[in-house]
N, C-alpha and C. Protein backbone atom coordinates (compact mmCIF):
# COMPACT_ATOMS: atom_id res chain seq x y z
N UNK A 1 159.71 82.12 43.24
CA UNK A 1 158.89 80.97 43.58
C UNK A 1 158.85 80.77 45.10
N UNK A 2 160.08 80.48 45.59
CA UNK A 2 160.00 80.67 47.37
C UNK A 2 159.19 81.67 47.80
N UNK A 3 159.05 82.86 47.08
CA UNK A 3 158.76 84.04 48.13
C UNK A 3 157.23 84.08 47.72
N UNK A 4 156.86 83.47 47.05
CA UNK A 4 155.89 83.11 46.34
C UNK A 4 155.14 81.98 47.24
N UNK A 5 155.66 80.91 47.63
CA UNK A 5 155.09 80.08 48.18
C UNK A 5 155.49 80.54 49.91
N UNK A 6 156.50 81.28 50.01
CA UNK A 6 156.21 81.56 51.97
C UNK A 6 154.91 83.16 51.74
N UNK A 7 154.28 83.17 50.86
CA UNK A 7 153.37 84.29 51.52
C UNK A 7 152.49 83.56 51.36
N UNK A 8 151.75 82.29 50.43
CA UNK A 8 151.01 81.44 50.58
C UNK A 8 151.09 81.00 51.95
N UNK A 9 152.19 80.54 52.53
CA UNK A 9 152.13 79.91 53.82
C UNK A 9 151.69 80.30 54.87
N UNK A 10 151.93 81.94 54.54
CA UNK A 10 151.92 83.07 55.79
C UNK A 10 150.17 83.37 55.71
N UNK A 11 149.82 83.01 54.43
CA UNK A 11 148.11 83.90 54.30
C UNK A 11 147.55 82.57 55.23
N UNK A 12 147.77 81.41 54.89
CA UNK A 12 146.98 80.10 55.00
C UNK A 12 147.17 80.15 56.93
N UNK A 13 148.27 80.55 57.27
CA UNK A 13 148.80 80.59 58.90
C UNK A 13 147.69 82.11 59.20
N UNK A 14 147.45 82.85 58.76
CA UNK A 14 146.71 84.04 58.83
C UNK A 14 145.21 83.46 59.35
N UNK A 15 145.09 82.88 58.29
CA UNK A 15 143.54 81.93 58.28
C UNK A 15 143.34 81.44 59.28
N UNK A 16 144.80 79.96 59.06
CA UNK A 16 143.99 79.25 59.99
C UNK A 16 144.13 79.88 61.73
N UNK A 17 144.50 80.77 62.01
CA UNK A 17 144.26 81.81 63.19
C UNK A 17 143.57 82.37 63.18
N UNK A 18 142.76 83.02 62.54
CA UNK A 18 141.37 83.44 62.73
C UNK A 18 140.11 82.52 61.69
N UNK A 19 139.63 81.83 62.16
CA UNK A 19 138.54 80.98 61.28
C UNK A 19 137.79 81.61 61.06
N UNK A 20 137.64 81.03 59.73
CA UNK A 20 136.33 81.99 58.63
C UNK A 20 135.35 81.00 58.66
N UNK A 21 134.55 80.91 60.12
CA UNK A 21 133.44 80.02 59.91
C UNK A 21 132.26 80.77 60.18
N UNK A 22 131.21 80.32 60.19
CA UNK A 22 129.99 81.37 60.20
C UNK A 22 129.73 82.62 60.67
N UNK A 23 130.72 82.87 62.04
CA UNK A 23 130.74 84.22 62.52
C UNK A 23 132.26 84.18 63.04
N UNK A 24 132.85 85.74 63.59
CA UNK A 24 133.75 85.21 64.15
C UNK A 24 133.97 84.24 65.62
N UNK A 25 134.79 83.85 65.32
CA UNK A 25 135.26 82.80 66.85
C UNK A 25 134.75 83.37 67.82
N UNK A 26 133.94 83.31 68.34
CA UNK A 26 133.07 83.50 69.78
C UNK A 26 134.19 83.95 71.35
N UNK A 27 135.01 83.24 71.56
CA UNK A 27 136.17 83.44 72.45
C UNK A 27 136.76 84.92 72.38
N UNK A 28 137.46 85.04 70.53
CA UNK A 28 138.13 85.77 70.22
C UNK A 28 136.99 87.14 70.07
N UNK A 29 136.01 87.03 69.81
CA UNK A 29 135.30 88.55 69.54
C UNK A 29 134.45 89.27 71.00
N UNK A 30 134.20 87.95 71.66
CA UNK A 30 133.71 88.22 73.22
C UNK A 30 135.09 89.20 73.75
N UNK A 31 135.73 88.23 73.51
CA UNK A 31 137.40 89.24 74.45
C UNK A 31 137.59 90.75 73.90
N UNK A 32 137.42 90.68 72.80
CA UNK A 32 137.57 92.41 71.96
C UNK A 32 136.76 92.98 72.26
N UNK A 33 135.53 92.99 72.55
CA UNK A 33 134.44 93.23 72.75
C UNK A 33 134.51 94.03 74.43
N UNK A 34 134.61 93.08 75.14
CA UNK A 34 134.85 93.32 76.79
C UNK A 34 136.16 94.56 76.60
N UNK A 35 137.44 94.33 75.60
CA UNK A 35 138.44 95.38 75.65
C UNK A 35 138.30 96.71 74.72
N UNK A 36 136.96 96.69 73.92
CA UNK A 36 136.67 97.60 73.23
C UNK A 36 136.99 98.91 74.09
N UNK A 37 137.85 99.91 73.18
CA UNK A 37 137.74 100.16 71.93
C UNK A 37 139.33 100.07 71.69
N UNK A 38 139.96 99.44 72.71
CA UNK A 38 141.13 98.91 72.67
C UNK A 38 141.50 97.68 71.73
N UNK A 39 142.67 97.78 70.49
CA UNK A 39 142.66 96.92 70.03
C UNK A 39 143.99 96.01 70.43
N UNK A 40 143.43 94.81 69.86
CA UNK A 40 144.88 93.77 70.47
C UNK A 40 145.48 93.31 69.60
N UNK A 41 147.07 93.15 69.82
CA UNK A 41 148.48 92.70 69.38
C UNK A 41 148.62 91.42 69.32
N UNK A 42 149.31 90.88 68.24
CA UNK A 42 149.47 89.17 68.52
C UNK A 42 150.48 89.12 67.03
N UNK A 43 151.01 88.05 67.01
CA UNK A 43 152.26 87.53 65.93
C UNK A 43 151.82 86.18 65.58
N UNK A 44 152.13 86.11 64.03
CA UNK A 44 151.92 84.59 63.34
C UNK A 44 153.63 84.41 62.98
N UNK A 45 154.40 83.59 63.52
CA UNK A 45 155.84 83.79 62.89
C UNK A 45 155.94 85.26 63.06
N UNK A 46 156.64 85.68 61.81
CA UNK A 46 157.22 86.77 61.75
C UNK A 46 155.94 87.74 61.25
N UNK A 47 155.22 87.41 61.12
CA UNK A 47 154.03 88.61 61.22
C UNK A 47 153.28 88.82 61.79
N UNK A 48 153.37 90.78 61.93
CA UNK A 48 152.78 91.49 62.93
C UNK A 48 151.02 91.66 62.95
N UNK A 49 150.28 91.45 63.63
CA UNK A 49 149.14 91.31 63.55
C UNK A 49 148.20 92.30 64.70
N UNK A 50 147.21 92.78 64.32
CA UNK A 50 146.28 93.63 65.59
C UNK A 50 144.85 93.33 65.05
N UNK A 51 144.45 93.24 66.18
CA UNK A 51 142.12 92.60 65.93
C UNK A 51 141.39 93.73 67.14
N UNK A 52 140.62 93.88 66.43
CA UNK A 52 139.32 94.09 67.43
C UNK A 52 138.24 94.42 67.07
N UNK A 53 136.94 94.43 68.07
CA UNK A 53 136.27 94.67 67.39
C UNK A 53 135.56 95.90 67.55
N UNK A 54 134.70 96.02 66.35
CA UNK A 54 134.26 97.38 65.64
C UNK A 54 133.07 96.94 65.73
N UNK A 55 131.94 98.53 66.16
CA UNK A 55 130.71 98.66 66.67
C UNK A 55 129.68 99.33 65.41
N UNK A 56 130.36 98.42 64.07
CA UNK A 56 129.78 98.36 62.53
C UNK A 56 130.13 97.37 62.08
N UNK A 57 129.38 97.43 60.59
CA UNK A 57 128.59 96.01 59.65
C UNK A 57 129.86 95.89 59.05
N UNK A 58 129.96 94.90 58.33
CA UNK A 58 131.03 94.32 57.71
C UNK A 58 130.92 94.75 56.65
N UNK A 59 130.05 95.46 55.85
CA UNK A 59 130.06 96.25 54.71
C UNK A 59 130.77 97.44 54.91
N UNK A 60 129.89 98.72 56.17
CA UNK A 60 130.96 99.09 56.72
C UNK A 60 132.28 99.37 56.66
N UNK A 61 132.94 98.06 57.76
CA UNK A 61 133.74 98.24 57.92
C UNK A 61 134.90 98.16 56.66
N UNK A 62 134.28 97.36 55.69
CA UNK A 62 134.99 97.03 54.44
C UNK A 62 135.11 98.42 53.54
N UNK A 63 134.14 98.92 53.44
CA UNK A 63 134.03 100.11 52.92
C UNK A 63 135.44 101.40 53.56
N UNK A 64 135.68 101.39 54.65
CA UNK A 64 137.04 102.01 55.26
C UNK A 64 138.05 101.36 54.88
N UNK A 65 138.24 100.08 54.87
CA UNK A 65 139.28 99.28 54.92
C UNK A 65 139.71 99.69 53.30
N UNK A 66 139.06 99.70 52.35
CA UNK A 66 139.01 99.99 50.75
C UNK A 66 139.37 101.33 50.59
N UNK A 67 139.10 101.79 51.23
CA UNK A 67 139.52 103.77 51.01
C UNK A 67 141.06 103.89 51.36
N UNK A 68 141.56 103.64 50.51
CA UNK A 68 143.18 103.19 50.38
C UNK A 68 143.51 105.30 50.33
N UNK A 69 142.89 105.37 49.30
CA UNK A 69 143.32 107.29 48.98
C UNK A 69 142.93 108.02 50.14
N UNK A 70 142.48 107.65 51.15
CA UNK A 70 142.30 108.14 52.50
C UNK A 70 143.39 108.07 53.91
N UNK A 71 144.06 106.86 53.72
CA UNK A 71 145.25 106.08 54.12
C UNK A 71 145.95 107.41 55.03
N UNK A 72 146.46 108.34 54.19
CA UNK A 72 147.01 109.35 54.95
C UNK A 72 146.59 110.21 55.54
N UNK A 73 145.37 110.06 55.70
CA UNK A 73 144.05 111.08 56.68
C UNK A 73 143.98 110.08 57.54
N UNK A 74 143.49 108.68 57.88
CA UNK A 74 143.17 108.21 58.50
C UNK A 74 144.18 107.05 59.37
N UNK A 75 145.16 106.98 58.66
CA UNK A 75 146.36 106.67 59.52
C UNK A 75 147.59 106.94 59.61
N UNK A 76 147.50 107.83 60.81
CA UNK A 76 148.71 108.60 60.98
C UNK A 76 150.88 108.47 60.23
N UNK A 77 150.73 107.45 60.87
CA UNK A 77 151.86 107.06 59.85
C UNK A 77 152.33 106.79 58.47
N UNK A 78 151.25 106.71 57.76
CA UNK A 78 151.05 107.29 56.39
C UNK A 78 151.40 108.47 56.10
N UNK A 79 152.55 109.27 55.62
CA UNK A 79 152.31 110.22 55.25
C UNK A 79 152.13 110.85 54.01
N UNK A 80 151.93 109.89 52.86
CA UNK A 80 151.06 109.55 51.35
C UNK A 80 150.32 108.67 51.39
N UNK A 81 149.27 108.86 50.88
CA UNK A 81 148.33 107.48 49.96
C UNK A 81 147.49 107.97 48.91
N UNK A 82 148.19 107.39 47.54
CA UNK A 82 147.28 107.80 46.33
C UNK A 82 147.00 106.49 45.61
N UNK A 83 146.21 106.49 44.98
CA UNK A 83 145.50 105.11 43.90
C UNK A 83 146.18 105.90 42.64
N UNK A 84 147.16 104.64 42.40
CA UNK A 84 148.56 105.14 40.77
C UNK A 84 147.01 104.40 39.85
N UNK A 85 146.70 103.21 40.07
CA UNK A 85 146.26 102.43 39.01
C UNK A 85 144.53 102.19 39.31
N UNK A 86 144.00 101.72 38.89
CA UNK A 86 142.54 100.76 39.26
C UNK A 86 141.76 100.57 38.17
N UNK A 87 141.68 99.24 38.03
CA UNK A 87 140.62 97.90 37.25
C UNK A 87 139.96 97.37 37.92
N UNK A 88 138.92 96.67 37.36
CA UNK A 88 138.51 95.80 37.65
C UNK A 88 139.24 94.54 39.12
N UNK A 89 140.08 94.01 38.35
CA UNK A 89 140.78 93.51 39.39
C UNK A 89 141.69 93.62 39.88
N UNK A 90 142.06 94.94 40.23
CA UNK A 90 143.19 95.33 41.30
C UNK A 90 143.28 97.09 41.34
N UNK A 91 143.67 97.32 42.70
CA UNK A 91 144.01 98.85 42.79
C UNK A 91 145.34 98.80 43.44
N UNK A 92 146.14 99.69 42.49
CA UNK A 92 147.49 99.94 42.94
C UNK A 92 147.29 101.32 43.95
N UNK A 93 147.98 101.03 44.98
CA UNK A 93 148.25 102.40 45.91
C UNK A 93 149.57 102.42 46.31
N UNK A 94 150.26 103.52 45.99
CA UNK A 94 151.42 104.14 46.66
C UNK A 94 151.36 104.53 47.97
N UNK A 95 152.11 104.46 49.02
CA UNK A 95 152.00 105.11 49.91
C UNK A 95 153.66 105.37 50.39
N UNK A 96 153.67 106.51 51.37
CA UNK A 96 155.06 106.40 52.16
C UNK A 96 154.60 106.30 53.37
N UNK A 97 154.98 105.45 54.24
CA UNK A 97 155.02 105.08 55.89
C UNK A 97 155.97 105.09 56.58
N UNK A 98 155.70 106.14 57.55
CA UNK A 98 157.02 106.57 58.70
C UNK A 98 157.35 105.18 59.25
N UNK A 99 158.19 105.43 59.59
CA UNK A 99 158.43 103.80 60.53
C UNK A 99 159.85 104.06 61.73
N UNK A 100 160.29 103.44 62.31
CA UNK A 100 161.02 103.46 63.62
C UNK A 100 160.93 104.83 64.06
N UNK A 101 159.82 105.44 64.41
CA UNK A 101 159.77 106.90 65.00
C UNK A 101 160.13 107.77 64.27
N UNK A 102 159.98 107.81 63.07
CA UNK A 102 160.14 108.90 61.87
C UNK A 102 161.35 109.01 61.56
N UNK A 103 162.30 108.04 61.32
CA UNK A 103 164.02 107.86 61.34
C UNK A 103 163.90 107.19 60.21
N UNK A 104 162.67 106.90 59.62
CA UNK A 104 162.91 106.01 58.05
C UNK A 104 161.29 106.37 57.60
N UNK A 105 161.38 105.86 55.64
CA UNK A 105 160.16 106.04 55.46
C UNK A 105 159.98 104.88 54.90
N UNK A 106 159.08 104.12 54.27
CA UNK A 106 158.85 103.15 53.79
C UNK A 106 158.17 103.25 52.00
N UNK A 107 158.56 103.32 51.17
CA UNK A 107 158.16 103.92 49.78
C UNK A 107 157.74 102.86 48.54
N UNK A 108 156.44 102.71 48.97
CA UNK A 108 155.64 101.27 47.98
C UNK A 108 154.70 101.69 47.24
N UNK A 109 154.66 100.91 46.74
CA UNK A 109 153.22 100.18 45.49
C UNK A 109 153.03 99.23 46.23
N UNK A 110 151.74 98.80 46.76
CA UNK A 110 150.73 97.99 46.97
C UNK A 110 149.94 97.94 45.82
N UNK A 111 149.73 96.14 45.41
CA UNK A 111 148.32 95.95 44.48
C UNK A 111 147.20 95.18 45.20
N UNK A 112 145.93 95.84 45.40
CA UNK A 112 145.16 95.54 46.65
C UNK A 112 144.31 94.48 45.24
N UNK A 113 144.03 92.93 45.72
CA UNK A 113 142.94 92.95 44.87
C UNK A 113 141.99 92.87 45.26
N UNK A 114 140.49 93.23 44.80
CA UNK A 114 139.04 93.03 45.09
C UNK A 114 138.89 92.16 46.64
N UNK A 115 138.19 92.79 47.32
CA UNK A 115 138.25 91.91 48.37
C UNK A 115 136.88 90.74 48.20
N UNK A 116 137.47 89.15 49.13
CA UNK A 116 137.33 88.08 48.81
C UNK A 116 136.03 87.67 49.67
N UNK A 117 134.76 87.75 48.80
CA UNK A 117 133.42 87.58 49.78
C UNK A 117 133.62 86.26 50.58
N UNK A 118 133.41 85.95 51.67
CA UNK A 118 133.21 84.80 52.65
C UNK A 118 132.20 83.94 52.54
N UNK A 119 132.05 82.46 52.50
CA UNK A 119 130.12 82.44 52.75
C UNK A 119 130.20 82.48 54.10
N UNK A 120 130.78 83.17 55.23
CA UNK A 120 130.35 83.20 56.03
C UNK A 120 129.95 85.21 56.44
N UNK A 121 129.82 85.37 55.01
CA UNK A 121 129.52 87.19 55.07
C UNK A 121 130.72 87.99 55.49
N UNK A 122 131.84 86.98 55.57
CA UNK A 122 132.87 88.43 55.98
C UNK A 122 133.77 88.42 54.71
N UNK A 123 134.88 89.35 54.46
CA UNK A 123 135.86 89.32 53.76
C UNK A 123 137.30 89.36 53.78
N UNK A 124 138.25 88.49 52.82
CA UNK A 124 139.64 88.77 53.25
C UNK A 124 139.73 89.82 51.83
N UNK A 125 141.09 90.93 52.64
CA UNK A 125 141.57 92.02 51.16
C UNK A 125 142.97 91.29 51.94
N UNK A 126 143.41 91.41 50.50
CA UNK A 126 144.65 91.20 50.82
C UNK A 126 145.81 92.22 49.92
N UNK A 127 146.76 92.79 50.05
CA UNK A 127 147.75 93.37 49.34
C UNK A 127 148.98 93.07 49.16
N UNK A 128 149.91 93.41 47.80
CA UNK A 128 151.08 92.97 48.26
C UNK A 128 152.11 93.75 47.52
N UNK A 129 153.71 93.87 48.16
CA UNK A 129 153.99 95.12 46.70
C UNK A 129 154.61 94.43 45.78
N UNK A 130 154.20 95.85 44.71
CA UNK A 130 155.14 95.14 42.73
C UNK A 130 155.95 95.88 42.89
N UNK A 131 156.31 97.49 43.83
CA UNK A 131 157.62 97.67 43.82
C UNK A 131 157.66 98.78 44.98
N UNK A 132 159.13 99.06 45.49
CA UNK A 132 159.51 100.06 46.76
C UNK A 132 160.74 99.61 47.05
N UNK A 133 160.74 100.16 48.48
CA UNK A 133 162.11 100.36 49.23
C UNK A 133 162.29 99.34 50.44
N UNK A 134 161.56 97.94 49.97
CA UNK A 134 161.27 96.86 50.86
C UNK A 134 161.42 96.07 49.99
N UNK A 135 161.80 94.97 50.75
CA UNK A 135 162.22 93.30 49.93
C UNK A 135 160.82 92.81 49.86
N UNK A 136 159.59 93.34 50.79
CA UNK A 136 158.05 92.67 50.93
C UNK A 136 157.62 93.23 51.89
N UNK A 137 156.36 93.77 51.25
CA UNK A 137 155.23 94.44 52.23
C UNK A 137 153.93 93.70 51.76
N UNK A 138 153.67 93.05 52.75
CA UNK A 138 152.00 91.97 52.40
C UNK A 138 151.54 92.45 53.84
N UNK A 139 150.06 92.96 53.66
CA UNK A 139 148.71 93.28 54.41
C UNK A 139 147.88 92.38 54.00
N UNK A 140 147.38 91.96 55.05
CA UNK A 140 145.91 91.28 55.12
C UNK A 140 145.23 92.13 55.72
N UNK A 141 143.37 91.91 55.63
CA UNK A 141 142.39 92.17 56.35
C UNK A 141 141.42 91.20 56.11
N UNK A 142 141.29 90.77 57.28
CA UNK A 142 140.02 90.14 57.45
C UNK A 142 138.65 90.21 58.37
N UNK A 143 137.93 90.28 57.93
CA UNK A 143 136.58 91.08 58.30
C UNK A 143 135.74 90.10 58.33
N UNK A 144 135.53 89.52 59.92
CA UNK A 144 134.62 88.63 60.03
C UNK A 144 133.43 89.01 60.70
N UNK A 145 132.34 88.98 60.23
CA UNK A 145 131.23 89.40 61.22
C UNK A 145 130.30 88.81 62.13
N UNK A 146 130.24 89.21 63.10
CA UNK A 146 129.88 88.72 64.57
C UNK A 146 128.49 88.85 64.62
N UNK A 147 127.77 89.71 64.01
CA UNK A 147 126.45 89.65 63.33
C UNK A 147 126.01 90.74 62.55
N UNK A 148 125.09 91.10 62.67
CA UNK A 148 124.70 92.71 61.27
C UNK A 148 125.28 94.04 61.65
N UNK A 149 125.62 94.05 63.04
CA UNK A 149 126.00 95.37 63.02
C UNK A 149 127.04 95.46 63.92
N UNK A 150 128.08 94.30 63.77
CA UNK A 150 129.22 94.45 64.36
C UNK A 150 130.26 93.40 63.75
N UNK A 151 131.63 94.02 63.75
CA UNK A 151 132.61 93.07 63.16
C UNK A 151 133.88 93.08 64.06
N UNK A 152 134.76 91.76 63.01
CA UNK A 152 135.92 91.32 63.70
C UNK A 152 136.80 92.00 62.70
N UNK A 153 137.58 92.98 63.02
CA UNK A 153 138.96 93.27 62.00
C UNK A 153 140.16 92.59 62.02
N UNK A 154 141.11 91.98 62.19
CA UNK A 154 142.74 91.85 61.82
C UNK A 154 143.10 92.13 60.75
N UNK A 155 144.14 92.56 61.06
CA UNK A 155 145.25 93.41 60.36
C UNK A 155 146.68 92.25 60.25
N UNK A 156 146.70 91.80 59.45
CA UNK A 156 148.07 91.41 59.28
C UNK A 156 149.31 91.69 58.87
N UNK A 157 150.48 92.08 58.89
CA UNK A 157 151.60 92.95 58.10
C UNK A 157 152.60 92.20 57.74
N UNK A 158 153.14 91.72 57.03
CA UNK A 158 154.96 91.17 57.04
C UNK A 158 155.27 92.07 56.04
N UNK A 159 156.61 92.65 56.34
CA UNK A 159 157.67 93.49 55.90
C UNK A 159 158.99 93.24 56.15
N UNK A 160 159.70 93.05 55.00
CA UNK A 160 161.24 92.88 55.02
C UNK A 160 161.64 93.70 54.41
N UNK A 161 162.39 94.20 55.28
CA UNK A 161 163.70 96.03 54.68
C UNK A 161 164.61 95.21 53.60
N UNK A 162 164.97 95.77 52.95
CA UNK A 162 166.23 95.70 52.32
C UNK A 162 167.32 95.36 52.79
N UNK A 163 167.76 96.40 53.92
CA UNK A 163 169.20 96.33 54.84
C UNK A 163 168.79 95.46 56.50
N UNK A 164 169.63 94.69 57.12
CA UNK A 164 169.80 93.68 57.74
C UNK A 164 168.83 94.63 58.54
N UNK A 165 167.98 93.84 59.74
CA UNK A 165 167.15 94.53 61.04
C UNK A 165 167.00 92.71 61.30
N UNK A 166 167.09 92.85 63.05
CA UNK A 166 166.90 91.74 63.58
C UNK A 166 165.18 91.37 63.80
N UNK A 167 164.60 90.34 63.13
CA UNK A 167 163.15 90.10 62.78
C UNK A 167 162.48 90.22 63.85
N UNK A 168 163.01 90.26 65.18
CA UNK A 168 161.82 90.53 66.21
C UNK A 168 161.61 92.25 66.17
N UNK A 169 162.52 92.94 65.66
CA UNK A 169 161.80 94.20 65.83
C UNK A 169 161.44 94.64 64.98
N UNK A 170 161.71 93.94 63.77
CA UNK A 170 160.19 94.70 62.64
C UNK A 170 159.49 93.85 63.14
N UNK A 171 159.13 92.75 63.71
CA UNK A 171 157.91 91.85 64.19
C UNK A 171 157.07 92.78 65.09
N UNK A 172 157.79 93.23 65.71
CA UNK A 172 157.12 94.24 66.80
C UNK A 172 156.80 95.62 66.51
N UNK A 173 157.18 96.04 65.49
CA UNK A 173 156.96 97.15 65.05
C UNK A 173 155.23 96.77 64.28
N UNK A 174 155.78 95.78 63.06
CA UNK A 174 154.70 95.48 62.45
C UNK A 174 153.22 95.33 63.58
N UNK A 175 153.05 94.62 64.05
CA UNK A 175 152.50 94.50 65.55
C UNK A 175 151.38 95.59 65.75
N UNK A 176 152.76 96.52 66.54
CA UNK A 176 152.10 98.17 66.74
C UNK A 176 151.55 98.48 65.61
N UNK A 177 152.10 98.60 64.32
CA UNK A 177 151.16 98.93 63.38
C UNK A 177 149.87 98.43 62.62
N UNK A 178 150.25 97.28 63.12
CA UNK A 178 148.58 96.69 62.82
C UNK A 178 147.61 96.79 63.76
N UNK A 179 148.07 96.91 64.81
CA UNK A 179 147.21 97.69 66.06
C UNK A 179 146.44 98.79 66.05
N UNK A 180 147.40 99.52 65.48
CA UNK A 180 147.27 101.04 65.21
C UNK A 180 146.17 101.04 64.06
N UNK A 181 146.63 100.56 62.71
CA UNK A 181 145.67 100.21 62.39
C UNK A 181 144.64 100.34 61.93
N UNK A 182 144.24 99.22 62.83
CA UNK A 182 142.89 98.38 63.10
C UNK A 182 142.15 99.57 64.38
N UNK A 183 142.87 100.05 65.09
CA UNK A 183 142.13 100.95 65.74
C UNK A 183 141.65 102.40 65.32
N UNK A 184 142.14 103.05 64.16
CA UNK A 184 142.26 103.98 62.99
C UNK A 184 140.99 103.59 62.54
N UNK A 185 141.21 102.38 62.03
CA UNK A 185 140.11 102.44 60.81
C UNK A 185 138.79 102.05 61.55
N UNK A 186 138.32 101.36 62.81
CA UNK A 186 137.45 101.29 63.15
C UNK A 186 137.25 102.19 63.82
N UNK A 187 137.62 103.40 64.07
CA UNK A 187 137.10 104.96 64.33
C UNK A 187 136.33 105.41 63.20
N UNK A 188 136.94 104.99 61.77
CA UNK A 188 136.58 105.56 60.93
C UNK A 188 134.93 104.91 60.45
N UNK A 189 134.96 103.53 60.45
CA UNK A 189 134.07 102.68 60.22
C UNK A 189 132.57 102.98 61.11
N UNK A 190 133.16 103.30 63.05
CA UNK A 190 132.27 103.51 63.84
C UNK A 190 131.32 104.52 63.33
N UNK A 191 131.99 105.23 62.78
CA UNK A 191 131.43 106.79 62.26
C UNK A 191 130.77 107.11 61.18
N UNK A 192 130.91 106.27 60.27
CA UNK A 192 130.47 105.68 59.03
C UNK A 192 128.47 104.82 59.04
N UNK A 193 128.89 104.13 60.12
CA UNK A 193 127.86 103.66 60.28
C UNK A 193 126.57 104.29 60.92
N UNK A 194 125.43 103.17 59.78
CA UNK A 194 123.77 103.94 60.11
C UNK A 194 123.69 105.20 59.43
């Protein structure tokens, strides 16, 4: 039930940091934009987060973000990603993810469900695991669009190991990896598009 209600807390803190109002936040997508194709780092609490933006549609970009069985082609630290399950409403993906410089791996089930149309045309996916070698691995994406043929990505991550690690450096790890990313997949997205 706790862990239950702090990832509620953590999605709603996700949100209300990037607003899902008609387009994205004007401030925040101008700035990505000017640092394109560089993406940027930032923390909610203890989760690691990376945004920027991508020079494709939010269909697009959603369409990459969903190609979970691609995961290990398209981001490097993956070094599995297969779809175990898929319904209607949910796709299970396994993956293993290198982590502290290839000195550990990370060994999950993610259940991704359907991602969550916006009325403001963008979408949140969200994932979380039913089982691995982590106390909790929850991803967000949210895909806000800035207009028809360009979007806002973040990447959100919280992960808790099993064995003790002091929370600023999986914070910072997580971080880099949502950075990473978000800059991965909007290579993939750029390329995709038209």
């Amino acid at each position: 039930m706790q862990r239950r209600l702090f990832g509620l807390i953590v999605i709603a803190a996700c949100l209300a940091a990037v607003p899902l109002t008609a387009t994205a936040s004007p401030p925040t997508w101008e700035r990505l934009k000017r640092i394109h194709p560089k993406p940027e780092e930032y923390r909610i609490g203890n989760t690691g987060c990376g945004r920027a933006y991508i020079k494709a549609s939010v269909d697009d970009t959603k369409a990459v973000a969903e190609d979970f069985g691609r995961y290990a082609e398209m981001l490097k630290p993956f070094k599995k990603s297969r779809i175990v399950d898929q319904t209607p409403d949910h796709t299970d993906v396994y993956v293993e993810v290198s982590i502290l410089k290839g000195k550990g791996t990370i060994r999950a089930t993610l259940r991704f469900k359907p991602a969550q149309h916006q009325a403001n045309g963008g979408y949140v996916l969200h994932g979380r695991l039913i089982e691995g070698n982590v106390k909790r691995f929850d991803t967000t994406y949210l895909l806000l669009p800035v207009d028809g043929n360009n979007t806002q990505m973040d990447v959100m991550m919280n992960i808790q190991p099993k064995f003790p690690v002091p929370a600023g450096l999986v914070t910072k790890q997580e971080s880099e990896s949502a950075a990473y990313a978000v800059k991965q997949l909007r290579l993939y997205a750029e390329r995709r598009k038209g």
